[in-house]
N, C-alpha and C. Protein backbone atom coordinates (compact mmCIF):
# COMPACT_ATOMS: atom_id res chain seq x y z
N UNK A 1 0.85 -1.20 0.00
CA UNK A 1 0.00 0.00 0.00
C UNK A 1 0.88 1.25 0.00
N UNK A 2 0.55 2.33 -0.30
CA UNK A 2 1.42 3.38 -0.77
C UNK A 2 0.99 4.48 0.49
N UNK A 3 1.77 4.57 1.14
CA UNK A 3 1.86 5.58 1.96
C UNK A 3 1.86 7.23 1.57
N UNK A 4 1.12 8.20 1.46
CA UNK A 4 1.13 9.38 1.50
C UNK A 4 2.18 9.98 1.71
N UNK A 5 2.39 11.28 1.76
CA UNK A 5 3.35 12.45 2.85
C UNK A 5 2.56 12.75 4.02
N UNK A 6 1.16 13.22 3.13
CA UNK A 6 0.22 13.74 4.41
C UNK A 6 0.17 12.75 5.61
N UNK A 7 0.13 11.26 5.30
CA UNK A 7 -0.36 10.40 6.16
C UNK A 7 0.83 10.05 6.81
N UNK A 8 2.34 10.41 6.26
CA UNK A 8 3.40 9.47 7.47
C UNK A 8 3.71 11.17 8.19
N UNK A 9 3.27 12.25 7.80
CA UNK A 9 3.68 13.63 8.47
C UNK A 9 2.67 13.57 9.63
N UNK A 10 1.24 13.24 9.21
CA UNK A 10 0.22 13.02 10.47
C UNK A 10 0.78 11.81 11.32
N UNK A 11 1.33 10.65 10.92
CA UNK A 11 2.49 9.97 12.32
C UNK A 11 2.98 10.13 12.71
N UNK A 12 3.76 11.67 11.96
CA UNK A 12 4.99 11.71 12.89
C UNK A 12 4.10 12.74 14.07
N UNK A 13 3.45 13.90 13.70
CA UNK A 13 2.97 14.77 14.00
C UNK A 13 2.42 13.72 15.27
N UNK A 14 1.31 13.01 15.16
CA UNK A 14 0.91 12.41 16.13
C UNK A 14 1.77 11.77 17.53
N UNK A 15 3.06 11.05 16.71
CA UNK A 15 4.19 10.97 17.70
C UNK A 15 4.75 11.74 18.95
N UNK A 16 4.87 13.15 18.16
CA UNK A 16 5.46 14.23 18.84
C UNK A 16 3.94 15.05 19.85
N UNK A 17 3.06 15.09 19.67
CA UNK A 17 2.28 15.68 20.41
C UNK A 17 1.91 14.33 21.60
N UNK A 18 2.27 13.19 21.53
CA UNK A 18 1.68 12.44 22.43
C UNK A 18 3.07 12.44 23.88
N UNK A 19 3.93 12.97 22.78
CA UNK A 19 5.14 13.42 23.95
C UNK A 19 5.20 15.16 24.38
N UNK A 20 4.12 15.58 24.28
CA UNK A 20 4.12 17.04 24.53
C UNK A 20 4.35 18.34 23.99
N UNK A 21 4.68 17.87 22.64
CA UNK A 21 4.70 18.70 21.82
C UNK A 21 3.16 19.57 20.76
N UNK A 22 3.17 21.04 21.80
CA UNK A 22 1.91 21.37 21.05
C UNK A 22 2.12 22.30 19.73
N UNK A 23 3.37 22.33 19.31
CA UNK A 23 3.56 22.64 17.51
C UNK A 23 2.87 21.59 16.97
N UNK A 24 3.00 20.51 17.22
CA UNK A 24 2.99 19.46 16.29
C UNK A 24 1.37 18.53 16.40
N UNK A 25 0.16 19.67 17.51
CA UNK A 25 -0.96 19.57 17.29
C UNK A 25 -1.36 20.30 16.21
N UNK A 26 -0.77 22.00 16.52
CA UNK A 26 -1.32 22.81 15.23
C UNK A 26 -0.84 22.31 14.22
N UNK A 27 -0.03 22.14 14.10
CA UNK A 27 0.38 20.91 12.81
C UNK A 27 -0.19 20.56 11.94
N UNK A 28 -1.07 19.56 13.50
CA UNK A 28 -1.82 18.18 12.58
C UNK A 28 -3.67 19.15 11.86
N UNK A 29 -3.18 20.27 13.24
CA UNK A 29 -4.82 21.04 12.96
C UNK A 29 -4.75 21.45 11.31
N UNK A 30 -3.75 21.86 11.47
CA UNK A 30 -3.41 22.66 9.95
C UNK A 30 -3.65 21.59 8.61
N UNK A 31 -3.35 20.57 8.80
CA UNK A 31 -3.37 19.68 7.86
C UNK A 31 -5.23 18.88 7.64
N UNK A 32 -5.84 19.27 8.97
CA UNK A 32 -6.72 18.12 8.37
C UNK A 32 -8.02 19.00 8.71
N UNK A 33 -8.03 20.79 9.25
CA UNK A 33 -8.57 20.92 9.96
C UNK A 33 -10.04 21.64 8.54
N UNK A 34 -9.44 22.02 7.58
CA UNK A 34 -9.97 22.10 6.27
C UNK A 34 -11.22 21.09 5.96
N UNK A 35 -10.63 20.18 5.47
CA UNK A 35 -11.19 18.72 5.26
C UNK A 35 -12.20 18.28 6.22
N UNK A 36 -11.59 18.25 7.50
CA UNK A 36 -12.91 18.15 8.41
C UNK A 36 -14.05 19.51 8.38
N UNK A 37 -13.62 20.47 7.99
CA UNK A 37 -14.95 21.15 7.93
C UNK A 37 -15.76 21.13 7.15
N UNK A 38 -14.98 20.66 5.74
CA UNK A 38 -15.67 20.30 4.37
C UNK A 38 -16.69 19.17 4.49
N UNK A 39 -16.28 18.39 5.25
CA UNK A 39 -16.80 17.09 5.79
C UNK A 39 -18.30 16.95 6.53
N UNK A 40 -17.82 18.03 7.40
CA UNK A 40 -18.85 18.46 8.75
C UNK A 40 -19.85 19.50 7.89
N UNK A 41 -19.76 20.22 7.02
CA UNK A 41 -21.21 21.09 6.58
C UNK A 41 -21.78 20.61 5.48
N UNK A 42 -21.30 18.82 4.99
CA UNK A 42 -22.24 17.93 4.27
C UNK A 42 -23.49 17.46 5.56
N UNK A 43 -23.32 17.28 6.94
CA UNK A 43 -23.66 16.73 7.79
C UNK A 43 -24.77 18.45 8.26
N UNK A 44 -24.82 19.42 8.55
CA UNK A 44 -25.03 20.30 9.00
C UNK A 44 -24.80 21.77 8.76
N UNK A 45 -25.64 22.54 8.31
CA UNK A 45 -25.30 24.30 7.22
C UNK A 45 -24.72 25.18 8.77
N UNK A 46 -24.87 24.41 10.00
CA UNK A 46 -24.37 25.04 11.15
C UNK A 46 -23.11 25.67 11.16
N UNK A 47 -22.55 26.10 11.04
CA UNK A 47 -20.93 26.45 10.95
C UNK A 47 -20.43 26.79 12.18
N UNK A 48 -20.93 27.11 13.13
CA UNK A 48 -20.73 27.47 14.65
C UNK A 48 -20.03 25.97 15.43
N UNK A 49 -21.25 24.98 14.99
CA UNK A 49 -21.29 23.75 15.17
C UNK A 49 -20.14 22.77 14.25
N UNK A 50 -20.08 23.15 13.48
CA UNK A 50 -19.02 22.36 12.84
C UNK A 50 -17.55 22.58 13.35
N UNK A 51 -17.15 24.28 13.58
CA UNK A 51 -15.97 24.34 13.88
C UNK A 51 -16.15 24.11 15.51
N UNK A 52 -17.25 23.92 16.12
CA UNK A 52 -17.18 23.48 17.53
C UNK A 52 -16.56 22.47 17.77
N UNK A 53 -17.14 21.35 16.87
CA UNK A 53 -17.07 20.28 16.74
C UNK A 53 -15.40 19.44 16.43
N UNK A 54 -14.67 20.45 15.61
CA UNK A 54 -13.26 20.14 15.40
C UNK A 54 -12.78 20.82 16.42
N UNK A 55 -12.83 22.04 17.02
CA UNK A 55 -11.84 22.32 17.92
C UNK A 55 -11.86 21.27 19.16
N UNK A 56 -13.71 21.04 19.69
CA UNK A 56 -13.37 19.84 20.48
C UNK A 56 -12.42 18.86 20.79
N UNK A 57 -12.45 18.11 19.04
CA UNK A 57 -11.48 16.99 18.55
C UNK A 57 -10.06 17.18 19.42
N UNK A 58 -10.11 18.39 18.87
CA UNK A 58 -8.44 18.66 19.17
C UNK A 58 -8.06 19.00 20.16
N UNK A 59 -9.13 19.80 20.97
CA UNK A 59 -8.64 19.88 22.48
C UNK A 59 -8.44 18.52 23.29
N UNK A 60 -9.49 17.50 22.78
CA UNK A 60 -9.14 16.12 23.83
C UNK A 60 -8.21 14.91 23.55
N UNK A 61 -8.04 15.40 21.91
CA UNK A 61 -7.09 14.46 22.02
C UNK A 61 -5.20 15.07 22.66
N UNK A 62 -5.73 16.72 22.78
CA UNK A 62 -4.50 16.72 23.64
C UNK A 62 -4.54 16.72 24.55
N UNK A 63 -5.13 16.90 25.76
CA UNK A 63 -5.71 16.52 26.86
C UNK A 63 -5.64 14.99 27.22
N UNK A 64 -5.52 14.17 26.27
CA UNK A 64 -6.18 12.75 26.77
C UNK A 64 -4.99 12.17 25.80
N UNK A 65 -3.58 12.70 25.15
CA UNK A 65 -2.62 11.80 25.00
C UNK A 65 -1.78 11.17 25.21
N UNK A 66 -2.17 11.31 26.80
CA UNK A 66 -1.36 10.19 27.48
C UNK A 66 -2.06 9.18 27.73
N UNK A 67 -3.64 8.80 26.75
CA UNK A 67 -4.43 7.51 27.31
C UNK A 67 -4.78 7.02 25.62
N UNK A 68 -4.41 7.95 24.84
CA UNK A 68 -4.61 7.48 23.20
C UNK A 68 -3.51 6.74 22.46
N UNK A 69 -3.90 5.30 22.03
CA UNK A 69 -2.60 4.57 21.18
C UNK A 69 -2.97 5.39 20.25
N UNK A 70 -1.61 4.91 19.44
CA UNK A 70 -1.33 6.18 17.99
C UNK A 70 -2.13 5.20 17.11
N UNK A 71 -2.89 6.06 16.37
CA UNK A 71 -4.04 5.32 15.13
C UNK A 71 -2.87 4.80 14.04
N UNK A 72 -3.33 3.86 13.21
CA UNK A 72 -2.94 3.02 11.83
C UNK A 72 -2.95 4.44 11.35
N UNK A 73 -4.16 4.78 11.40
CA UNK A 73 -4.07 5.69 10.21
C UNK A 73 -4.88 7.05 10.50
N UNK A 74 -4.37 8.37 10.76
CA UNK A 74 -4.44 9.30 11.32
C UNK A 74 -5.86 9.80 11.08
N UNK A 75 -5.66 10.03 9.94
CA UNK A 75 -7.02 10.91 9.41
C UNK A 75 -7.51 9.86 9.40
N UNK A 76 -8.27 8.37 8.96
CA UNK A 76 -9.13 7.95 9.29
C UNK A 76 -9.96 7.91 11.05
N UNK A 77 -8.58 7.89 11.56
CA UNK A 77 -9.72 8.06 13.38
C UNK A 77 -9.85 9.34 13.81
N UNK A 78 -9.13 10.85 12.71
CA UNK A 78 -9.95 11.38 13.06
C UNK A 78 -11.17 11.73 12.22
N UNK A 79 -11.39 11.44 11.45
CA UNK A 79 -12.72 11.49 10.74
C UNK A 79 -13.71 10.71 11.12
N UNK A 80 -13.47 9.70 11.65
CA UNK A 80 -14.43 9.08 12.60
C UNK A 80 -14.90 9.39 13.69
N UNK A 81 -13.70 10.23 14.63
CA UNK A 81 -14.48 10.94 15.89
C UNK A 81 -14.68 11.65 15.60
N UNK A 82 -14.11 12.49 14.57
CA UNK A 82 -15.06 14.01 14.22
C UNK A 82 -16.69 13.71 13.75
N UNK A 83 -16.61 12.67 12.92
CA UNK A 83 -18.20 12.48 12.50
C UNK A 83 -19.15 11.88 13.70
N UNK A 84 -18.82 11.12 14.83
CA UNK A 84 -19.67 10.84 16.03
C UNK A 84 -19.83 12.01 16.97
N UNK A 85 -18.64 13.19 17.12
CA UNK A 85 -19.04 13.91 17.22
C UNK A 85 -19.97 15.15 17.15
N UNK A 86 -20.25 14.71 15.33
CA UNK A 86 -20.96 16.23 14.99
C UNK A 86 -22.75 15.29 15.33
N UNK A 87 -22.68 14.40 14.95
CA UNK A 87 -23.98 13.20 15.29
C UNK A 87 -24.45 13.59 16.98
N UNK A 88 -23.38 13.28 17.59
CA UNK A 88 -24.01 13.48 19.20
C UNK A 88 -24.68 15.52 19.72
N UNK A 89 -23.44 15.81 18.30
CA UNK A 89 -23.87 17.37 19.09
C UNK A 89 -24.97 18.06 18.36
N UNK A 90 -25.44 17.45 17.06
CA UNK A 90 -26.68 17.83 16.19
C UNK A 90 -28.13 17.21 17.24
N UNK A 91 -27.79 15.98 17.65
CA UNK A 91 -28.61 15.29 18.50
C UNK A 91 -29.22 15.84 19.73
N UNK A 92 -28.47 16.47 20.82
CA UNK A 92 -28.63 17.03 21.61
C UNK A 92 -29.15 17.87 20.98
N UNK A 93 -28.81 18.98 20.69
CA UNK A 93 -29.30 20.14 20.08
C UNK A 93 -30.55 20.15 19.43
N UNK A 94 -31.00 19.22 18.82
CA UNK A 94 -32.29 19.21 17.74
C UNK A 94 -33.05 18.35 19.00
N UNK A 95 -32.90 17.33 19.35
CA UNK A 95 -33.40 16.56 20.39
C UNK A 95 -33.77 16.40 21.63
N UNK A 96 -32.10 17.02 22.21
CA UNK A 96 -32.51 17.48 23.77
C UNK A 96 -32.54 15.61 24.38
N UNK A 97 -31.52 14.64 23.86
CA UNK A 97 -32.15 13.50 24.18
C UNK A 97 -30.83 12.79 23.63
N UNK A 98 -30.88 11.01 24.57
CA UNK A 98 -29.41 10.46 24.32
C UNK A 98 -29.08 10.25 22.68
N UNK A 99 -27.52 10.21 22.45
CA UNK A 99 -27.58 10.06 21.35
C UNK A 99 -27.58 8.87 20.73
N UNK A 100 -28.23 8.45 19.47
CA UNK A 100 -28.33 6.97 19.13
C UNK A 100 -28.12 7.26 17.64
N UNK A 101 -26.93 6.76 17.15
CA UNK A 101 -26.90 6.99 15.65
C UNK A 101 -27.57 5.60 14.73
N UNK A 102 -28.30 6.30 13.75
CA UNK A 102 -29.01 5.35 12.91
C UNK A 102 -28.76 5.79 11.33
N UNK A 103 -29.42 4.77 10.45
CA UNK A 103 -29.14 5.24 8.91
C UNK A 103 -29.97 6.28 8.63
N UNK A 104 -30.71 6.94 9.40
CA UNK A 104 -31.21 8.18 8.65
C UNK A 104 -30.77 9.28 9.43
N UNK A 105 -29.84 10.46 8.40
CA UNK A 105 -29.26 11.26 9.12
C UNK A 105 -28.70 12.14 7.50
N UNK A 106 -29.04 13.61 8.10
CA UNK A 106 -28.86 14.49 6.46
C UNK A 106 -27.27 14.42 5.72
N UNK A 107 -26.79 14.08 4.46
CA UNK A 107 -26.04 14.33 4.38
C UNK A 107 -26.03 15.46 3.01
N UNK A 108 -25.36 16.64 2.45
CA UNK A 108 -25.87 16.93 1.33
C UNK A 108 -24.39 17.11 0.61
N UNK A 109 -24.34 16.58 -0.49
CA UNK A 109 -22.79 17.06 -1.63
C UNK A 109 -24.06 17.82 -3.15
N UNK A 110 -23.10 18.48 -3.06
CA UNK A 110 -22.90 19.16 -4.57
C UNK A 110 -22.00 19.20 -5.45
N UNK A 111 -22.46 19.70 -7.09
CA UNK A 111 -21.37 19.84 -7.67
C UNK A 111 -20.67 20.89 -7.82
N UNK A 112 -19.86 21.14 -8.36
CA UNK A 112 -19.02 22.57 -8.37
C UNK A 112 -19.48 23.00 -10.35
N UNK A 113 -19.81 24.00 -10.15
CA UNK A 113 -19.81 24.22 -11.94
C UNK A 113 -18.59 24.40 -12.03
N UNK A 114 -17.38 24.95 -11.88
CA UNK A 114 -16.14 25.00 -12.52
C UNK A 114 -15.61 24.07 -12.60
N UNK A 115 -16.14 22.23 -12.21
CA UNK A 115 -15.26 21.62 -12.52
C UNK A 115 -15.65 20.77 -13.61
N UNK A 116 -16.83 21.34 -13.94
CA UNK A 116 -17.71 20.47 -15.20
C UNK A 116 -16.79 20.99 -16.41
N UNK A 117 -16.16 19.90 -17.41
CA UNK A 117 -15.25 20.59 -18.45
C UNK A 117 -15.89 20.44 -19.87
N UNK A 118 -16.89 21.26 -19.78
CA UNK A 118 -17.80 21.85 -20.67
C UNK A 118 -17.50 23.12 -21.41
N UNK A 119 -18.41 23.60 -22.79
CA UNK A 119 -18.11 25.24 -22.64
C UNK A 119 -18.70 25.66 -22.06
N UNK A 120 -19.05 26.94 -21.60
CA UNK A 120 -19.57 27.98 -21.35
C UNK A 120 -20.36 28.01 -20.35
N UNK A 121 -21.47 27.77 -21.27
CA UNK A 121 -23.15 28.37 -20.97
C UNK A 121 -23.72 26.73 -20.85
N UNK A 122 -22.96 25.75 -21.77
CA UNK A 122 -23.50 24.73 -21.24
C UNK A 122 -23.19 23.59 -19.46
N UNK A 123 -22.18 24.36 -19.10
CA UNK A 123 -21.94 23.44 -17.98
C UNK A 123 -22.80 23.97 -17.07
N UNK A 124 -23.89 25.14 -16.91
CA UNK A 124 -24.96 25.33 -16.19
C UNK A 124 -26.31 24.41 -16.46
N UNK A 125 -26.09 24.35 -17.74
CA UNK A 125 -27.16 23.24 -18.18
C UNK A 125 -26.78 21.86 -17.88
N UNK A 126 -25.77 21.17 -18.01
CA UNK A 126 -25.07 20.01 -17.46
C UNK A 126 -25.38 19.85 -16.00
N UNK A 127 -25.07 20.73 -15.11
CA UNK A 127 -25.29 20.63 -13.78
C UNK A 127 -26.21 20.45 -13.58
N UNK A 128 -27.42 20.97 -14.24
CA UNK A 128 -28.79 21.13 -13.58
C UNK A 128 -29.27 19.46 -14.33
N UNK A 129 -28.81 19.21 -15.50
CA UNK A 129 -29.14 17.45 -15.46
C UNK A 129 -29.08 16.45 -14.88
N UNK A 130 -27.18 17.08 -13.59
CA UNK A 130 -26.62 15.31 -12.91
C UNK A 130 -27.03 15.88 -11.40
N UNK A 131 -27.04 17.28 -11.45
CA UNK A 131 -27.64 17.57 -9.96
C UNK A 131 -28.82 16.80 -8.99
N UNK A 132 -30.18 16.51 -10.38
CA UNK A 132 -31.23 15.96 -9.93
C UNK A 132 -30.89 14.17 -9.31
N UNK A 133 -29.97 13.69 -9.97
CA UNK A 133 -29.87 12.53 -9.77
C UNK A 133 -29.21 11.77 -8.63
N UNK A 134 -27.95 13.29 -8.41
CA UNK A 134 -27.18 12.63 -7.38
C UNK A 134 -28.22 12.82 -6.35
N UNK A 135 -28.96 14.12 -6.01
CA UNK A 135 -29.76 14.33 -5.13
C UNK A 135 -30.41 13.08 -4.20
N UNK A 136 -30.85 12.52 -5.15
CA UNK A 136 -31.92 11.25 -5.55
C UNK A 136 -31.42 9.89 -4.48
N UNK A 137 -29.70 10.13 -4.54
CA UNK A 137 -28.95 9.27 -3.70
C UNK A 137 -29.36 9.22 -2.16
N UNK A 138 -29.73 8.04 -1.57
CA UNK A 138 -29.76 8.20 0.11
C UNK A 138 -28.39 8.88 0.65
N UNK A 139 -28.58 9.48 1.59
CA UNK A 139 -27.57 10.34 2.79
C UNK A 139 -26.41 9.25 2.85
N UNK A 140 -26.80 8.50 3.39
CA UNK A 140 -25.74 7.20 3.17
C UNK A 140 -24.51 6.92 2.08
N UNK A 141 -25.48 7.00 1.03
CA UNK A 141 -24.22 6.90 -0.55
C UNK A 141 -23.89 7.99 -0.46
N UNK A 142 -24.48 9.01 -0.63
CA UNK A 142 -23.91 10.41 -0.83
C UNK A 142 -22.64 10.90 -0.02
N UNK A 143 -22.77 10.11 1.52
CA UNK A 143 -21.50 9.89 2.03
C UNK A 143 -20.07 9.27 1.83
N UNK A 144 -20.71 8.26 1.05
CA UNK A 144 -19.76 7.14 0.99
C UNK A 144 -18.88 7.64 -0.21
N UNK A 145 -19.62 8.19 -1.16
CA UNK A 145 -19.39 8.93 -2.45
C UNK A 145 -18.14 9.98 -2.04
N UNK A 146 -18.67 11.23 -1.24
CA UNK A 146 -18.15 12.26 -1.18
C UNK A 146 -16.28 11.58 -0.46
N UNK A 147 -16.78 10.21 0.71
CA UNK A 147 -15.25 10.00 1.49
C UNK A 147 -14.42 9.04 0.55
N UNK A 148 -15.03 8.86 -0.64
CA UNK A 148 -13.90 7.72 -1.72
C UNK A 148 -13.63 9.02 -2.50
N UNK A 149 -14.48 9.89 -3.40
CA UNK A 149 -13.61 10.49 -4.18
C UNK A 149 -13.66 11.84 -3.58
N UNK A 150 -14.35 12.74 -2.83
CA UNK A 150 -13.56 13.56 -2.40
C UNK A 150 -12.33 13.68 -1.21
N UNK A 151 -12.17 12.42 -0.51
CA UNK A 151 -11.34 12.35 0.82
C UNK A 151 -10.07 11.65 0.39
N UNK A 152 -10.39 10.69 -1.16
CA UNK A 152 -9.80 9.68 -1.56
C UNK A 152 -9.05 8.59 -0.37
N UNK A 153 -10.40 8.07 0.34
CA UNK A 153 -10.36 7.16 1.60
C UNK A 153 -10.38 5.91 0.81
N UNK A 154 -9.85 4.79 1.33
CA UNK A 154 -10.35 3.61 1.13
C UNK A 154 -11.36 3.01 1.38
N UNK A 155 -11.45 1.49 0.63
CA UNK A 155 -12.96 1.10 1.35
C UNK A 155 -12.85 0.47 3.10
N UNK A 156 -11.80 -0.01 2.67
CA UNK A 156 -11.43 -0.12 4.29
C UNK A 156 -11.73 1.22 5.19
N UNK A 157 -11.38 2.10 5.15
CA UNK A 157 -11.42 3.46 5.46
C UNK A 157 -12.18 4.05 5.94
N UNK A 158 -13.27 4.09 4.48
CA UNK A 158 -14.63 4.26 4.55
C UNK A 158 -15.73 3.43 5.41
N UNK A 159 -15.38 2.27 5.38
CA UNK A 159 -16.33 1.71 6.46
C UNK A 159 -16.18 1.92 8.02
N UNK A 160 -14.51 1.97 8.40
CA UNK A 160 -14.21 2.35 9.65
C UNK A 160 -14.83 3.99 10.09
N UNK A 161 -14.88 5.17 8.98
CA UNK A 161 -15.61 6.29 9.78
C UNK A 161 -16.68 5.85 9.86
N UNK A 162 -17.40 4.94 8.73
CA UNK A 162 -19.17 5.20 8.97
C UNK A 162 -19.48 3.81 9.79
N UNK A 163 -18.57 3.16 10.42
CA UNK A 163 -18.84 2.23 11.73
C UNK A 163 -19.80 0.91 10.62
N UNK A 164 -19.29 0.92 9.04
CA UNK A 164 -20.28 -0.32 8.74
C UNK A 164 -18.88 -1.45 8.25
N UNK A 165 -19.25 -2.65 7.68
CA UNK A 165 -18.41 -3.43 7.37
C UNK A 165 -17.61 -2.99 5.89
N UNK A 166 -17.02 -3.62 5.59
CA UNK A 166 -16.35 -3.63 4.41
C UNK A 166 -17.01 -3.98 2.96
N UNK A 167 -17.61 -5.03 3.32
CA UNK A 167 -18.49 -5.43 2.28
C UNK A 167 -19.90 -4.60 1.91
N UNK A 168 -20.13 -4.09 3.22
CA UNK A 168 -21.10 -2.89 2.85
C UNK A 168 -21.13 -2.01 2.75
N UNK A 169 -19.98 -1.41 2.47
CA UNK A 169 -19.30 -0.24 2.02
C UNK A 169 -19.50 -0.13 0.06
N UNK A 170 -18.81 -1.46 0.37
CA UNK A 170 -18.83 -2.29 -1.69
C UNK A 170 -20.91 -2.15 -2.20
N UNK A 171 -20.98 -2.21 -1.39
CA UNK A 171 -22.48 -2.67 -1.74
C UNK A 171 -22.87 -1.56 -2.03
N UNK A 172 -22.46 -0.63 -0.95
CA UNK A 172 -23.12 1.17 -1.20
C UNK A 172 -22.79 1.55 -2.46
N UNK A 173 -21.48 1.35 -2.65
CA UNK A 173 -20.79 2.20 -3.91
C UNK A 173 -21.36 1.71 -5.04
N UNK A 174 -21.74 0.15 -5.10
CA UNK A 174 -22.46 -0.42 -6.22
C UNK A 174 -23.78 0.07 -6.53
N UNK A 175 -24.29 0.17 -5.55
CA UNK A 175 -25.64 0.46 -5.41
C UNK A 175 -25.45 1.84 -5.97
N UNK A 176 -25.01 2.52 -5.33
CA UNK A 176 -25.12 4.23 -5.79
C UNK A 176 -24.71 4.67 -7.35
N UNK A 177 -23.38 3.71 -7.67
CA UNK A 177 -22.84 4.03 -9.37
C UNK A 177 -24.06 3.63 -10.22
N UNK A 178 -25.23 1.97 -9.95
CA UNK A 178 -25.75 1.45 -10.40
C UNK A 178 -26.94 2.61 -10.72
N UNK A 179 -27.25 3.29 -9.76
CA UNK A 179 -28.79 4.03 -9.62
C UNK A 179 -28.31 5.39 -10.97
N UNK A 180 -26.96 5.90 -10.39
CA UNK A 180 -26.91 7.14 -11.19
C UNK A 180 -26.69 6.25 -12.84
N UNK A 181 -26.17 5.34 -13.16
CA UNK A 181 -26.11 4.81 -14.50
C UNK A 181 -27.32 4.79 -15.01
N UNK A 182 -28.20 4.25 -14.66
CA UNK A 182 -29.71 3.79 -14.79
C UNK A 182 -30.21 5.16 -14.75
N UNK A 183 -30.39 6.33 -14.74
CA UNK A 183 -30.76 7.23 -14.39
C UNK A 183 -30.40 8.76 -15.19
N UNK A 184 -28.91 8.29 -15.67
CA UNK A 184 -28.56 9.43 -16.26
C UNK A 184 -27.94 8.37 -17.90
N UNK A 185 -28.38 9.43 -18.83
CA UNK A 185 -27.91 8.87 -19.89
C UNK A 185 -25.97 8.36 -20.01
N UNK A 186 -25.27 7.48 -21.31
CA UNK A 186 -24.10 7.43 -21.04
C UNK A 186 -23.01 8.26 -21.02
N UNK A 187 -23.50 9.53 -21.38
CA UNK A 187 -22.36 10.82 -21.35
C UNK A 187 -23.00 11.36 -20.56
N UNK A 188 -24.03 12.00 -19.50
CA UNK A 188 -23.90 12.30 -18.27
C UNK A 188 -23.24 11.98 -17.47
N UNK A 189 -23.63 10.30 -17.44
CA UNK A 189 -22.62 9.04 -16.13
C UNK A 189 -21.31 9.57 -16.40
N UNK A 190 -20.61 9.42 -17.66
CA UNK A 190 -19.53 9.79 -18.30
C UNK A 190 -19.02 11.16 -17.58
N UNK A 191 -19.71 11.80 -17.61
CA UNK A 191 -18.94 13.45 -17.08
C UNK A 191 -19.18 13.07 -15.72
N UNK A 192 -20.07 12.56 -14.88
CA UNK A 192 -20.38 12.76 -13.49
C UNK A 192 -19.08 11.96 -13.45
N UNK A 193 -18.74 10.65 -13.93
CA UNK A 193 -17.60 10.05 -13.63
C UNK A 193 -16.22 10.45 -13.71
N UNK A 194 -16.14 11.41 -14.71
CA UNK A 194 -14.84 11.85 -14.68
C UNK A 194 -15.03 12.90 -13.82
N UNK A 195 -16.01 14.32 -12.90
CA UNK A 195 -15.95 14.77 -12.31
C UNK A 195 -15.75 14.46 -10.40
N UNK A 196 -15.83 12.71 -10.56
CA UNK A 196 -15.81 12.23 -9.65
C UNK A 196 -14.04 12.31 -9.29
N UNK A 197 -13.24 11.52 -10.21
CA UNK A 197 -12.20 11.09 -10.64
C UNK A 197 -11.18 12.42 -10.81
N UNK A 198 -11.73 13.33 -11.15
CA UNK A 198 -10.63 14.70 -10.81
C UNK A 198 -10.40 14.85 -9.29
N UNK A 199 -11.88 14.65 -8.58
CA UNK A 199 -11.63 14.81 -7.14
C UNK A 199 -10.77 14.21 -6.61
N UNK A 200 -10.62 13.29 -6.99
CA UNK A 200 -9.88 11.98 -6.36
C UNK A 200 -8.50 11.57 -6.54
N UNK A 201 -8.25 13.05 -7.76
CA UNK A 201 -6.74 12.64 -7.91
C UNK A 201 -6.26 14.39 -8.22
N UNK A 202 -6.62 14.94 -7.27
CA UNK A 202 -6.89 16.69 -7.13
C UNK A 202 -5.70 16.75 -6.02
């Protein structure tokens, strides 16, 4: 498997803050603290709440690294406590009540018109064709979607933030490519697919 920069700099980074070093939290903030917000206002238009939600992260895991083994893999555990986090604190808040995470829960992605490589006047019209479809996707895929090609996570990866198995991770992605194929003609799928695939190697 091919190791990153980002991902052996978040080990080392992780290394050095579990020995007391708080450069090498802002560090890690600096590196992932983006991404997690990008992450967190698919989940919630709150923005108060989202960056609540990461500074949390980061206050306890420095607080509490003298009781945390160092993760496999950095950004996957923290994208996982960041996402049970924003779940427990939308919960309370809307609820007022314990938190219990289940499969129904908002997630929303969009597309970007500048990355549709169209001319003009038509990539407004393009958008408004693959827009309806992704829509169409359960919260679920739309997740799974956004953490393979916009996070470029694995499926391994991907199942460890969203707490499901591996194989049903495969199932989502099938399920979700299958619906938008069926749904959008073969040069829509075609552009949605290569607009997927820039993300992913952006």
């Amino acid at each position: 498997m091919v190791i990153s920069k980002d991902s052996a700099s978040a080990k080392q980074y992780w290394l050095l803050l579990k020995n007391g070093n708080a450069a090498a939290l802002e560090s890690l903030f600096k590196l992932y603290s983006n991404s997690l917000y990008n992450y967190g206002s698919k989940f919630s238009v709150d923005k108060d709440l989202i960056k609540e939600c990461i500074q949390e992260l980061f206050v306890n895991i420095w607080t509490r690294r003298d009781f945390i083994s160092t993760p496999a893999d950095v950004k996957n555990y923290l994208f996982k406590a960041f996402r049970l986090s924003v779940f427990k604190k939308i919960t309370q808040l809307q609820k007022h009540q314990e938190f219990e995470e289940t499969a129904d829960y908002p997630f929303s992605i969009t597309l970007s018109i500048e990355d549709i490589m169209v001319e003009g006047e038509q990539k407004e019209e393009v958008k408004k064709r693959l827009e309806p479809a992704l829509q169409k996707l359960t919260d679920r895929q739309k997740e799974a979607i956004f953490l393979k090609f916009y996070e470029n996570l694995s499926y391994d990866e991907i199942a460890g933030v969203m707490g499901i198995s591996v194989k049903a991770t495969y199932k989502i992605m099938a399920r979700s490519l299958g619906f938008l194929r069926e749904n959008l003609s073969k040069d829509e799928f075609l552009i949605l697919l290569s607009l997927f695939y820039m993300k992913l190697f952006n």
